[in-house]
Protein backbone atom coordinates (compact mmCIF):
# COMPACT_ATOMS: atom_id res chain seq x y z
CA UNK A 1 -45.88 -24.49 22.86
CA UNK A 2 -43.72 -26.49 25.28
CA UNK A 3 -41.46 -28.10 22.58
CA UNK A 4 -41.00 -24.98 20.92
CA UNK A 5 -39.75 -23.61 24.39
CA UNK A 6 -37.68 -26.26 25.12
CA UNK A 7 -36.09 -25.93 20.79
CA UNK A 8 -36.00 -22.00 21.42
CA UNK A 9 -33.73 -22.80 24.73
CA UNK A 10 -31.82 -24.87 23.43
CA UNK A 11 -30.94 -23.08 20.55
CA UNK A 12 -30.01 -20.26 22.88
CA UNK A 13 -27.63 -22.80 24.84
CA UNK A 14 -25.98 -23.67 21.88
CA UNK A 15 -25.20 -20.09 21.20
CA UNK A 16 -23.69 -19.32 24.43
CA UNK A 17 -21.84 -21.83 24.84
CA UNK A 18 -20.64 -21.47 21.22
CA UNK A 19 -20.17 -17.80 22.21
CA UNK A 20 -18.58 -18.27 25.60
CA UNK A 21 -15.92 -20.89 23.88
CA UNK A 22 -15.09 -19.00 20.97
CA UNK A 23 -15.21 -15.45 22.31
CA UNK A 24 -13.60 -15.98 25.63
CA UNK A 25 -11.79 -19.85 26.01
CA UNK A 26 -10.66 -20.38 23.12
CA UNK A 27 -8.62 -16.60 23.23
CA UNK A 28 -7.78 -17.25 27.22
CA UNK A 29 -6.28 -20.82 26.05
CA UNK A 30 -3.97 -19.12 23.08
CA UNK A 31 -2.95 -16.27 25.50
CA UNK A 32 -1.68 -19.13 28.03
CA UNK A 33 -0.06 -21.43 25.35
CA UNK A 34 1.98 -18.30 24.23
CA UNK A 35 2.66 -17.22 27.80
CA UNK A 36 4.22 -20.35 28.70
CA UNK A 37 6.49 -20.12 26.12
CA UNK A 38 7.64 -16.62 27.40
CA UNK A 39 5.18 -14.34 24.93
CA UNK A 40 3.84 -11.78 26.24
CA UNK A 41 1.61 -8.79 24.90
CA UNK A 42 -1.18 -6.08 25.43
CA UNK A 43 -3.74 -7.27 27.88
CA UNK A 44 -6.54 -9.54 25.93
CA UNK A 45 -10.20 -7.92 25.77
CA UNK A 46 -12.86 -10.42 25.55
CA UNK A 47 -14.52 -9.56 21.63
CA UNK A 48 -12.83 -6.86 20.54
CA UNK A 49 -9.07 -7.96 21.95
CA UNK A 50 -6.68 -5.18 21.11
CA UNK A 51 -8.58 -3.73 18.26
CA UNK A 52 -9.33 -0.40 20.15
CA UNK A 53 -5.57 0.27 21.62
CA UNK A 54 -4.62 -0.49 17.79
CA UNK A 55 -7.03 2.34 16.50
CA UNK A 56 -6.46 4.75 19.05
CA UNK A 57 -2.62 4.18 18.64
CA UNK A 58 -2.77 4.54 15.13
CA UNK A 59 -5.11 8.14 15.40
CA UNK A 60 -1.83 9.19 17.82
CA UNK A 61 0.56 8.43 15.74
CA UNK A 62 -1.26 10.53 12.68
CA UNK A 63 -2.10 13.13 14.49
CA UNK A 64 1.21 15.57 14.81
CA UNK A 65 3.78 15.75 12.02
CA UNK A 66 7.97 14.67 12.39
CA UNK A 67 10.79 16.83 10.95
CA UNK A 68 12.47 15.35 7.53
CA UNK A 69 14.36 12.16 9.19
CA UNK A 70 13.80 8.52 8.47
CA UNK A 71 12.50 7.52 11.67
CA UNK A 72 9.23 6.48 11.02
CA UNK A 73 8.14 3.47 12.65
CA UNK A 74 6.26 5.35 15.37
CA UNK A 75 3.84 6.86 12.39
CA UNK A 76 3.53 4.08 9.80
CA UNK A 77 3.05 1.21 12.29
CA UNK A 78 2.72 3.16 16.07
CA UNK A 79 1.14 -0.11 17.59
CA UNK A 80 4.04 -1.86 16.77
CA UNK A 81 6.05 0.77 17.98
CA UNK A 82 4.55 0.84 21.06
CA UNK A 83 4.07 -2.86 21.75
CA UNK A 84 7.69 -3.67 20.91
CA UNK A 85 9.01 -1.62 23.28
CA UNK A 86 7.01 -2.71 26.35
CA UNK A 87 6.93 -7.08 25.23
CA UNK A 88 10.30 -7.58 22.56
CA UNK A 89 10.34 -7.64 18.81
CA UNK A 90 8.14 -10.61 19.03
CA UNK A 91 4.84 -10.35 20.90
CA UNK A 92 1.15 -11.81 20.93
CA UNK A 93 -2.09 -9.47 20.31
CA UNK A 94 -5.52 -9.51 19.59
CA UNK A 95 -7.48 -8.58 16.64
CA UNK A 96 -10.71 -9.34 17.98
CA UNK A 97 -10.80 -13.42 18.68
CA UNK A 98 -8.08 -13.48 16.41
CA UNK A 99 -4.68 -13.77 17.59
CA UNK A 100 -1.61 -11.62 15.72
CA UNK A 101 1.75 -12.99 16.64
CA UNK A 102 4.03 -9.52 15.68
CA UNK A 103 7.54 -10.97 14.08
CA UNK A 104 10.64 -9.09 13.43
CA UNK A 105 13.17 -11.64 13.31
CA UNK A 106 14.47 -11.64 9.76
CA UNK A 107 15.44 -15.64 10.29
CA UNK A 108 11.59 -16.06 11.17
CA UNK A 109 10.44 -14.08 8.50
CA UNK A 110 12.88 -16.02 6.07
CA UNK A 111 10.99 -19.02 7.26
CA UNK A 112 7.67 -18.02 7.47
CA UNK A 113 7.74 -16.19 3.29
CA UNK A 114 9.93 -19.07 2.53
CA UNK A 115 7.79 -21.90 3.73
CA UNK A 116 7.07 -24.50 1.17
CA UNK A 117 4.29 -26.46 3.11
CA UNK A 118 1.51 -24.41 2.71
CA UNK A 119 1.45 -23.81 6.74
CA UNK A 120 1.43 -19.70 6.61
CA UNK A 121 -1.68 -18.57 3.97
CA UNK A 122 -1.87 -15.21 3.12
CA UNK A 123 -4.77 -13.93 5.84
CA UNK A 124 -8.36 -13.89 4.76
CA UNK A 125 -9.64 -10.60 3.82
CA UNK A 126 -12.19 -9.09 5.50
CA UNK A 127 -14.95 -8.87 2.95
CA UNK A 128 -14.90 -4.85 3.02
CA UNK A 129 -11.39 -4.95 2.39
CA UNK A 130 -11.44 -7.83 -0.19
CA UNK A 131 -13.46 -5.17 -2.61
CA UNK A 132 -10.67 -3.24 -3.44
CA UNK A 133 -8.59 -6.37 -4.98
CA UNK A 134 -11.72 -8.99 -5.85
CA UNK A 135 -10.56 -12.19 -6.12
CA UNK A 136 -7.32 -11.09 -8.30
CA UNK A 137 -3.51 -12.51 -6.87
CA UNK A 138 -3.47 -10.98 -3.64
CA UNK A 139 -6.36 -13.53 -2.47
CA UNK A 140 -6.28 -16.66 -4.40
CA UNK A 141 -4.73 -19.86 -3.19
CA UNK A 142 -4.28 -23.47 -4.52
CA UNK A 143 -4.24 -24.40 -8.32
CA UNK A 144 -6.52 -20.70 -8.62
CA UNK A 145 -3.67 -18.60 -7.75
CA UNK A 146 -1.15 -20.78 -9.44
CA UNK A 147 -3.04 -20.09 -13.18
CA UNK A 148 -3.24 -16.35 -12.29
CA UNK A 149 0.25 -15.94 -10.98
CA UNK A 150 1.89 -17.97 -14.28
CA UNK A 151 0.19 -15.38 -16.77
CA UNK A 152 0.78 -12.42 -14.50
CA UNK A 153 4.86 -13.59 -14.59
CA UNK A 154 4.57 -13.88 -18.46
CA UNK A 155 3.08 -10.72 -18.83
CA UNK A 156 5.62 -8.78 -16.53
CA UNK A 157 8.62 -11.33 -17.17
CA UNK A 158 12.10 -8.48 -17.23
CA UNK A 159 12.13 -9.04 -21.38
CA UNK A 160 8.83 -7.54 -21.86
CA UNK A 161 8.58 -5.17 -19.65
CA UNK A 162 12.38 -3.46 -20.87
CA UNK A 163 10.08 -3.17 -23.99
CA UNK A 164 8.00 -0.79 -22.69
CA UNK A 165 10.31 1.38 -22.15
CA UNK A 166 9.41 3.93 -24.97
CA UNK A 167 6.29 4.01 -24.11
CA UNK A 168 6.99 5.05 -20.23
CA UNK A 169 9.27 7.30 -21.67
CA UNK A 170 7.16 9.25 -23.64
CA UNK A 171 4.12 9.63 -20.74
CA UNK A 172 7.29 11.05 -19.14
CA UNK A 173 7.93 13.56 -21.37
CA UNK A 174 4.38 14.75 -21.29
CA UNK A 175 4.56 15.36 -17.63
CA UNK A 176 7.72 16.85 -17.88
CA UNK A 177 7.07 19.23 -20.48
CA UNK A 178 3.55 19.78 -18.65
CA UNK A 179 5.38 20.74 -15.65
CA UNK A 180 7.39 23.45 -17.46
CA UNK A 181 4.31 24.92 -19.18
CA UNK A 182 2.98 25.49 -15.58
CA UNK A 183 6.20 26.90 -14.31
CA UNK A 184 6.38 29.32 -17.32
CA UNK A 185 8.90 31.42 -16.86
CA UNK A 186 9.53 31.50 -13.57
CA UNK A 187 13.17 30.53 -12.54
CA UNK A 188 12.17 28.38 -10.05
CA UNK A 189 8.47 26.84 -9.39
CA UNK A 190 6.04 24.33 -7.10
CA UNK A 191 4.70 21.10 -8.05
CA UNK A 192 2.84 18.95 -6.08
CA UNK A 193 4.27 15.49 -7.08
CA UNK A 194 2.20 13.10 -5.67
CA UNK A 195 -0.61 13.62 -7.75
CA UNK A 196 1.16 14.17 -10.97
CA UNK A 197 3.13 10.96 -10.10
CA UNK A 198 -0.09 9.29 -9.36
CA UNK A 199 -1.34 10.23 -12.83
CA UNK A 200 1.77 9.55 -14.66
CA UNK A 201 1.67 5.73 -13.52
CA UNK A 202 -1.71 5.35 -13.89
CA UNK A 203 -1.23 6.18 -17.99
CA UNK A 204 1.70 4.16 -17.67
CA UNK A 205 0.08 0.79 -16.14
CA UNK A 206 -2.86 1.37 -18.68
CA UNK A 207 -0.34 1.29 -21.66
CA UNK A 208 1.80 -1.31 -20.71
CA UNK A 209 -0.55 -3.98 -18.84
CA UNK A 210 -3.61 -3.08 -20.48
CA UNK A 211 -3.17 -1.25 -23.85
CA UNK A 212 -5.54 1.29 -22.65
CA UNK A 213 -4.59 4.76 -21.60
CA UNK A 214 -4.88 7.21 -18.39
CA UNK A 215 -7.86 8.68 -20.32
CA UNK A 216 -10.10 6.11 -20.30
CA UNK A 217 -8.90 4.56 -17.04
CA UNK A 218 -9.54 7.47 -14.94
CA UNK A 219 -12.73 7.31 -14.09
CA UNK A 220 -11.41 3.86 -12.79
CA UNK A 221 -8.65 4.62 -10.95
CA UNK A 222 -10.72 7.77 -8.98
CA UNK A 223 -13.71 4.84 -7.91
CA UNK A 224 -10.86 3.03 -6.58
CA UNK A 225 -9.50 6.18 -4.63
CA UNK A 226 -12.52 6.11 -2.94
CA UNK A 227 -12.59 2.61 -2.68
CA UNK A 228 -9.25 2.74 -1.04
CA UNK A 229 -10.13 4.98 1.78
CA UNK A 230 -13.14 2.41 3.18
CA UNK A 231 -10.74 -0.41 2.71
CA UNK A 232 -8.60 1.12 4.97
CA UNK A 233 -11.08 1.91 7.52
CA UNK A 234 -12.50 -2.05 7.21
CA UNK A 235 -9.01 -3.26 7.35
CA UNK A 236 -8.31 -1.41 11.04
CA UNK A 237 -11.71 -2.24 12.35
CA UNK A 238 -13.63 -5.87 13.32
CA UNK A 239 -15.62 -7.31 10.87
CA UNK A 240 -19.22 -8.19 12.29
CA UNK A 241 -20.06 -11.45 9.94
CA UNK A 242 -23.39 -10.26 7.85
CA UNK A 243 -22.84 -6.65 8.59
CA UNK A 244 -22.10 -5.74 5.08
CA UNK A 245 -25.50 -6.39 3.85
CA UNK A 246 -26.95 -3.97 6.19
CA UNK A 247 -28.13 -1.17 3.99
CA UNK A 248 -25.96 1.74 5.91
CA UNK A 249 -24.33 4.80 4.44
CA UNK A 250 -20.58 3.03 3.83
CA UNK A 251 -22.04 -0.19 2.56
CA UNK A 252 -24.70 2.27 0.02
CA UNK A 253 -21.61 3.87 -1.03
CA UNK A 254 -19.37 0.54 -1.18
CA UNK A 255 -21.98 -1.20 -2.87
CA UNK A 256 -22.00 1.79 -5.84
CA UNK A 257 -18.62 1.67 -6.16
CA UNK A 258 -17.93 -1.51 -6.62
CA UNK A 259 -20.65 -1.56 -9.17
CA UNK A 260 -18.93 1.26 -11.24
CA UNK A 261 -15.57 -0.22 -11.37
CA UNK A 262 -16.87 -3.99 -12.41
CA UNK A 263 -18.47 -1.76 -15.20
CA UNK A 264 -16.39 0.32 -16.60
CA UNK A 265 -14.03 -2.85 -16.48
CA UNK A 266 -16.15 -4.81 -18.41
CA UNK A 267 -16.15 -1.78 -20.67
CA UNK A 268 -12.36 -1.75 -21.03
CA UNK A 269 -12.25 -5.18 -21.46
CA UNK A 270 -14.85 -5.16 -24.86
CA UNK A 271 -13.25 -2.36 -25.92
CA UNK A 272 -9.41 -3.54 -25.74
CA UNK A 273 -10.25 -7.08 -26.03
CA UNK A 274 -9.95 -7.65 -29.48
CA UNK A 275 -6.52 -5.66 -29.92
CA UNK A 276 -5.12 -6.81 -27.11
CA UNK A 277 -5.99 -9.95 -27.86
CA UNK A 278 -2.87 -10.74 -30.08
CA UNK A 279 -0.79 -8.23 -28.01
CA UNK A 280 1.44 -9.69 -25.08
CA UNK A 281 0.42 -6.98 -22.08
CA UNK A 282 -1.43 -8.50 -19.31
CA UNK A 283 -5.02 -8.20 -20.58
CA UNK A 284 -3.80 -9.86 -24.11
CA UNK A 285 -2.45 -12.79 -22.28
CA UNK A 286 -5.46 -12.94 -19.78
CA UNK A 287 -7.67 -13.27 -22.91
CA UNK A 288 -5.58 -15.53 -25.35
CA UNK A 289 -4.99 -17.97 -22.52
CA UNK A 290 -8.48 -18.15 -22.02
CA UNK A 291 -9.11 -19.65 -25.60
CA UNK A 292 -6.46 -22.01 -25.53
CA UNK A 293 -7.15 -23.41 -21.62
CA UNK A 294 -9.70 -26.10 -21.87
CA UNK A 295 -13.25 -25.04 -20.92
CA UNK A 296 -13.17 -25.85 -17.67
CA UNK A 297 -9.67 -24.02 -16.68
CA UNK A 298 -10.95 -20.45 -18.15
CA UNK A 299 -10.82 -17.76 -16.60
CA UNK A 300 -14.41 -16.18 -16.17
CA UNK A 301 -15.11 -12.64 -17.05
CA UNK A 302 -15.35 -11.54 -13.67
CA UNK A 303 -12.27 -13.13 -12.92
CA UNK A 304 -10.75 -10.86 -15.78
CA UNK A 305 -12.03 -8.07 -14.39
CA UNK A 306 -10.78 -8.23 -10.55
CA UNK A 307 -7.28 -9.14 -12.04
CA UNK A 308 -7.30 -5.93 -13.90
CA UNK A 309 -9.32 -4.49 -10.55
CA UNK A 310 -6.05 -5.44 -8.32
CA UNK A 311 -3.14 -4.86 -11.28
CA UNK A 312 -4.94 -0.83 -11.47
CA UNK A 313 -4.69 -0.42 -8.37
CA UNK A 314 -1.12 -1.53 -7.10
CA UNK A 315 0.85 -0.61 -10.70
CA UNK A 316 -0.63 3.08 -9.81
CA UNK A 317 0.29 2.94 -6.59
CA UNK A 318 3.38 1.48 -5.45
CA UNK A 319 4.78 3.34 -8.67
CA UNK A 320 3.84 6.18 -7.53
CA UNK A 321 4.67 6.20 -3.86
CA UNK A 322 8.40 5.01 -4.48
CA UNK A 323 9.06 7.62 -7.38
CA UNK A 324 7.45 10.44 -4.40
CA UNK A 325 9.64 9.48 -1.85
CA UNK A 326 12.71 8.98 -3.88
CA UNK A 327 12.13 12.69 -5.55
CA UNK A 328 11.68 13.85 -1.90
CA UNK A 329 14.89 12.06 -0.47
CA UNK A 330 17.36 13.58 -3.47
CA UNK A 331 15.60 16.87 -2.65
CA UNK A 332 16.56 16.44 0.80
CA UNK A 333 20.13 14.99 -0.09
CA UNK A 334 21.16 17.20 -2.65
CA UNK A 335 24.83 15.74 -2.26
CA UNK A 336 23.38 12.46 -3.84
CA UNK A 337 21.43 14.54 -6.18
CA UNK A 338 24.21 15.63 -7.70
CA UNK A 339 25.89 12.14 -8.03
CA UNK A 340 23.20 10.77 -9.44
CA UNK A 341 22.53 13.65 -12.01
CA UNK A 342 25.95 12.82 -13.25
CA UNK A 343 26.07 9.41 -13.66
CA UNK A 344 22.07 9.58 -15.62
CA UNK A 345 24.26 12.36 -17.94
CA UNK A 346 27.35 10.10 -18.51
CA UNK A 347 25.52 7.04 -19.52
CA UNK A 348 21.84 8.27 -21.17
CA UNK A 349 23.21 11.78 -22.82
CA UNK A 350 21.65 14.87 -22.36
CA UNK A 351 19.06 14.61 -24.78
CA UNK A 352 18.51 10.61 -25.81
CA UNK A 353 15.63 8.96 -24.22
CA UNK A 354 17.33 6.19 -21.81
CA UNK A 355 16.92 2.63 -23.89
CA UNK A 356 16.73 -0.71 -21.31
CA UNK A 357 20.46 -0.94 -21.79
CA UNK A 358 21.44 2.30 -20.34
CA UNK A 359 19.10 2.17 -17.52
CA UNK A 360 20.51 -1.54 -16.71
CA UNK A 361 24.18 0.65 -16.39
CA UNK A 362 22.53 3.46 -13.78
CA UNK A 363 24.09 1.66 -10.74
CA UNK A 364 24.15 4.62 -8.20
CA UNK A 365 20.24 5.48 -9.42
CA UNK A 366 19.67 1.86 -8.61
CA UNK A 367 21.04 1.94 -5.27
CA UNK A 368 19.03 4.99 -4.47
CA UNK A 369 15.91 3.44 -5.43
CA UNK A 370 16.77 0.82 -3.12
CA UNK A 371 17.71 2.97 -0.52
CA UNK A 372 14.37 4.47 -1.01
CA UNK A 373 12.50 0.91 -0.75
CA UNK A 374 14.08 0.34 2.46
CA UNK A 375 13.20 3.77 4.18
CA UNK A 376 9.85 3.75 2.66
CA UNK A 377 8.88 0.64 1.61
CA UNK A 378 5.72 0.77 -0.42
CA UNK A 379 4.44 -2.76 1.38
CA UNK A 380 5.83 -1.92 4.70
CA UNK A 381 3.74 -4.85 6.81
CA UNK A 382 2.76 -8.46 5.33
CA UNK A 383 0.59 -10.96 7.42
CA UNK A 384 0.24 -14.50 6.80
CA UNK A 385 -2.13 -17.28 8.71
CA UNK A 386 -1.09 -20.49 9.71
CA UNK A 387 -3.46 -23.17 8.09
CA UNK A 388 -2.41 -25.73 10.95
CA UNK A 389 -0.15 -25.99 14.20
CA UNK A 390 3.27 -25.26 13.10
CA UNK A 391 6.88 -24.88 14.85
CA UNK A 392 8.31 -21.33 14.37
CA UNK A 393 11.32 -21.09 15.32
CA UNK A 394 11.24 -22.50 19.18
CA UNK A 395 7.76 -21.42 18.89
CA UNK A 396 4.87 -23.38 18.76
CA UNK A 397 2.21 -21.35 16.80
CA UNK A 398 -1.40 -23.00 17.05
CA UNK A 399 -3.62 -23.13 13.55
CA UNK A 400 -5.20 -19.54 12.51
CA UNK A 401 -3.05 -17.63 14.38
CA UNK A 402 -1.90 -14.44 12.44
CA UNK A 403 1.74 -13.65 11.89
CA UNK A 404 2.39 -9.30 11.21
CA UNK A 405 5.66 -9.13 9.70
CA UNK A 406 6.35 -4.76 10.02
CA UNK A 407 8.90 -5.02 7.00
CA UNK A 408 9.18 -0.65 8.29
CA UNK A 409 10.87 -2.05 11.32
CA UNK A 410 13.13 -4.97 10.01
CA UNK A 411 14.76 -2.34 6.98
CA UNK A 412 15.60 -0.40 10.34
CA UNK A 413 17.22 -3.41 11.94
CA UNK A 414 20.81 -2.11 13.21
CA UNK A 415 22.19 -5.54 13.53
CA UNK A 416 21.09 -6.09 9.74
CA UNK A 417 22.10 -1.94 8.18
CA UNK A 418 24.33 -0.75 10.86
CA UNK A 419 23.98 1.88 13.35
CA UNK A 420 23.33 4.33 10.57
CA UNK A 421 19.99 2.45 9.77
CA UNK A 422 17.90 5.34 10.31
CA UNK A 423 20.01 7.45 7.50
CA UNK A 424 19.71 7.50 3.92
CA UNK A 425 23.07 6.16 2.89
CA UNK A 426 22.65 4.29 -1.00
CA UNK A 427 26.54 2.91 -0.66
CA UNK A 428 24.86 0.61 1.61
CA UNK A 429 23.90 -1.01 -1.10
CA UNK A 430 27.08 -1.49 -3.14
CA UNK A 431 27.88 -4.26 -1.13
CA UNK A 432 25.65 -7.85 -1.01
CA UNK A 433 22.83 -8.17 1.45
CA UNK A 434 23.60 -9.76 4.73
CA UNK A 435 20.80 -11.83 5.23
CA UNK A 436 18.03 -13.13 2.68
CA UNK A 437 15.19 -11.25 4.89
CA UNK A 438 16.90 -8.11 5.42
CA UNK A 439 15.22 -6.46 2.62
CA UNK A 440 11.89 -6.96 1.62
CA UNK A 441 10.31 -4.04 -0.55
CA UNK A 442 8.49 -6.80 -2.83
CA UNK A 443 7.91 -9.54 -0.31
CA UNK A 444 9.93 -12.68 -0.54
CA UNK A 445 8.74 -16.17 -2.26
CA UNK A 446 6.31 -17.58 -4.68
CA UNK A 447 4.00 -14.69 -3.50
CA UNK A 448 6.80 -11.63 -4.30
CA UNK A 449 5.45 -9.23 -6.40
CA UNK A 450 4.76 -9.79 -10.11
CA UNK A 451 4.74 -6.60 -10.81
CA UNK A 452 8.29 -5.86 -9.39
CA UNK A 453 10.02 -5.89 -12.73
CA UNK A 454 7.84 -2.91 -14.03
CA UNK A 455 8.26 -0.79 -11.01
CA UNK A 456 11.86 -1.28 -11.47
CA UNK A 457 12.62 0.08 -14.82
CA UNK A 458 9.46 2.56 -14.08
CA UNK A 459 11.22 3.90 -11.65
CA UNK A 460 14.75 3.92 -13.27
CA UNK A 461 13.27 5.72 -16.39
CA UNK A 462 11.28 8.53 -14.73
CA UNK A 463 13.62 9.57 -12.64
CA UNK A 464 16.57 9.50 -14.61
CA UNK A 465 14.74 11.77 -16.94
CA UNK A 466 13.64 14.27 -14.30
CA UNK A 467 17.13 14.61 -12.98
CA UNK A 468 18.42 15.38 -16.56
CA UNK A 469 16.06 18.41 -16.64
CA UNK A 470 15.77 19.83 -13.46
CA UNK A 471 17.45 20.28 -10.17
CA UNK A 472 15.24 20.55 -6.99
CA UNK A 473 14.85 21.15 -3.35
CA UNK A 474 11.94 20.74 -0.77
CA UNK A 475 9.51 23.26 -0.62
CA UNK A 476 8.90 24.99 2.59
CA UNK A 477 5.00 24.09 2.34
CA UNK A 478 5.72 20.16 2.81
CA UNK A 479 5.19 18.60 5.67
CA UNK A 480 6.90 15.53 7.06
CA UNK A 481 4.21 13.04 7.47
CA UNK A 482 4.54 9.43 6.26
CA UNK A 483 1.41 7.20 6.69
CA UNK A 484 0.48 3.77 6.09
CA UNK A 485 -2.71 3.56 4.09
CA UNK A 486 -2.45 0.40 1.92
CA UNK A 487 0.65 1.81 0.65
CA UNK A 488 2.97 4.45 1.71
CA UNK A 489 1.73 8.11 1.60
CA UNK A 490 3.25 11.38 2.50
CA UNK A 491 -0.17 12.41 4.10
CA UNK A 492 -0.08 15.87 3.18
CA UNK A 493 1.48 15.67 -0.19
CA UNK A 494 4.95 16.28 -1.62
CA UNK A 495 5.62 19.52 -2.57
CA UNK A 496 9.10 19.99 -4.28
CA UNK A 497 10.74 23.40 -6.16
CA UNK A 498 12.20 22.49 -9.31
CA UNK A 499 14.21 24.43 -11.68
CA UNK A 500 15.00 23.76 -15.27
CA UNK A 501 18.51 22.97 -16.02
CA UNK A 502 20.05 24.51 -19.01
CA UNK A 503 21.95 22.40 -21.65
């Protein structure tokens, strides 16, 4: 019995001292290093650091709507907000044991996105969170992500994609004529865009990256609704290592879903394989590739299916999000409305369906869209880690530490967009960038998004064509409330009144 003591004791050593070092040294040592070099931040809390102030911070600044202006920061990223105001644009926190060093500086960020090393990773996922994309792009690294990322730019390359432009055309003409059917004949009528925005780029990412079609991705893309919502709540609370094999309510209903969607993936995938197979959308190029790689460079089946898992997901909704807000801002700005309406009916017609090369001529619809990205970016934060001790800067940044990059506050940068940054001005845009980090709706290098070419043109085509057939203000019954949840929402929907123009 005595040995066994003496094992069980000091096992139990071990543990606290592992515990005490980890938990509370290690942290205390960071805090000082960063201190020293004139960082400051929120008070550290030994195990759960900062995580509760970020919560409760984030609950405040969802909890009361804004009038229609652009300032934003204090709802979309309120600990940021906050924590800038009281410590500078660049300050140390605590996620947990995990230190967040919270950059705005566009020549750090340039650095940091730009870094060829390897030193700033994208952050592990917490394994709640890292359901939602599988192991697609967003969370591969090395040779891996390299294989993924070449097919993904061959399948969205700007050549192919300007040849889908028929095809998003005409799922935009069944919304649009769907929308008049509703309004009947009412002069002037409702429509609650987000969701029929939603559904429009869901058809539209099915036809182009996966030659399927809304129908028989829906079920899909409503699992990963759901799926959505628990990512969120994993991705703003600590992960407790082995907690998601405990047999709770969440994990039950995390556990189903994730089920559902690997099925009806593998589904999709036997029935679309064989014609996509010879086609060159991203499931057609996923599967040829596979027969041509050597045996040991394939991609498995599941791999397959959490690419297609994470494409879903983000071609719905960062389409989606930036057509909303950019319908909601020309409601607003019915000045630019009007410009814009012009130049769509001076270069597409009234009736012709816009072709690549008159959508490539919209200039001032460009620059709106852009306008639109930097207001309301659809990625408005990115977070990298550092694999090792790096210099940042005139900072010293030890290994693991956690960089937050609130792209919502740098597009706001007055120094960067002027004194007007908080106003929706498009000219800005007429004239070249300032600095290479000033503007980062897609992210910035080998890890921008692959997908940026289709939300372009997307983007370009659908909105082009609903400014050809209607005019519109905002409804009375929306309410200002952006919100960060993966992507950028209008929390309570967007409801616009449109009217059919006559021709």
């Amino acid at each position: 019995m005595a040995p066994l003591l003496a094992i069980f004791f000091t096992f139990l050593l071990f543990f606290l001292f592992r515990s005490i070092h980890g938990l509370l040294w290690v942290p205390w040592r960071i805090q000082r290093h960063f201190e020293r070099q004139g960082l400051r931040g929120p008070p550290f809390r030994p195990i759960i650091g900062n995580a509760g102030d970020y919560r409760d911070l984030i609950m405040w600044g969802q909890s009361e709507p804004m009038p229609f202006v652009h300032d934003i920061l204090h709802r979309v990223a309120p600990h940021y907000h906050v924590w800038s105001k009281l410590y500078g644009k660049t300050f140390i926190y605590w996620f947990g044991s995990k230190p967040r060093l919270a950059v705005a500086d566009p020549d750090l960020v340039k650095e940091i996105l730009l870094n060829p090393s390897g030193s700033f990773e994208k952050e592990k996922f917490n394994p709640h969170f890292k359901q939602l994309f599988g192991q697609g792009l967003a969370g591969l690294k090395g040779e891996k992500w390299t294989r993924h990322r070449r097919i993904a730019n061959w399948a969205f390359n700007m050549e192919r994609v300007k040849g889908w432009v028929p095809a998003i055309a005409r799922s935009t003409v069944e919304m649009l004529e769907k929308w008049e059917n509703e309004g009947g004949k009412q002069a002037k009528f409702e429509i609650e865009v987000h969701k029929e925005l939603h559904s429009l780029t869901a058809d539209v990412i099915s036809v182009t990256a996966f030659g399927s079609s809304y129908r028989e991705g829906k079920i899909i893309f409503k699992l990963q609704e759901e799926q959505m919502l628990l990512a969120t709540e994993a991705q703003r609370s600590l992960y407790i290592p082995g907690f998601r094999f405990i047999p709770t309510k969440k994990n039950r209903k995390r556990w189903r879903l994730e089920k559902e969607i690997r099925e009806c993936l593998r589904n999709l995938i036997r029935i679309n394989g064989e014609v996509s197979e010879n086609s060159k959308n991203l499931l057609g190029l996923m599967i040829s590739t596979n027969k041509n790689e050597e045996e040991s460079k394939r991609m498995e089946v599941e791999e397959i299916i959490d690419e297609c898992k994470a494409f879903y997901f983000v071609g719905k909704e960062t389409n989606a999000n930036l057509l909303t807000w950019a319908l909601l801002l020309l409601a607003l700005h019915q000045d630019w409305q009007c410009k814009a309406r012009d130049e769509v009916v001076r270069i597409c017609g009234l009736h012709d369906l816009p072709t690549a090369d008159s959508l490539n001529n919209l200039k001032l619809v460009g620059m709106i869209l852009d306008e639109t990205l930097r207001l309301y970016p659809p990625g408005g934060i990115a977070i990298r880690e550092t694999s090792k001790d790096v210099k940042l800067g005139i900072l010293d940044v030890p290994a693991q530490t956690q960089v937050y990059m609130p792209m919502v506050a740098i597009h706001r940068n007055t120094e960067l967009w002027g004194e007007d940054a908080e106003e929706f001005n498009p000219m800005r845009f007429s004239n070249p960038r300032k600095h290479l980090a000033a503007f980062l709706p897609f992210g910035l290098g080998p890890r921008v998004c692959a997908g940026q070419n289709l939300a372009v043109i997307e983007a370009r085509t659908v909105l082009a064509m609903i400014l050809r057939r209607f005019s519109f203000t905002v409804s009375p019954n929306y309410v200002h409330a952006p919100m960060w949840l993966l992507s950028m929402y209008p929390q309570y929907g967007a409801q616009i009144i449109f009217q059919k123009i006559s021709n």
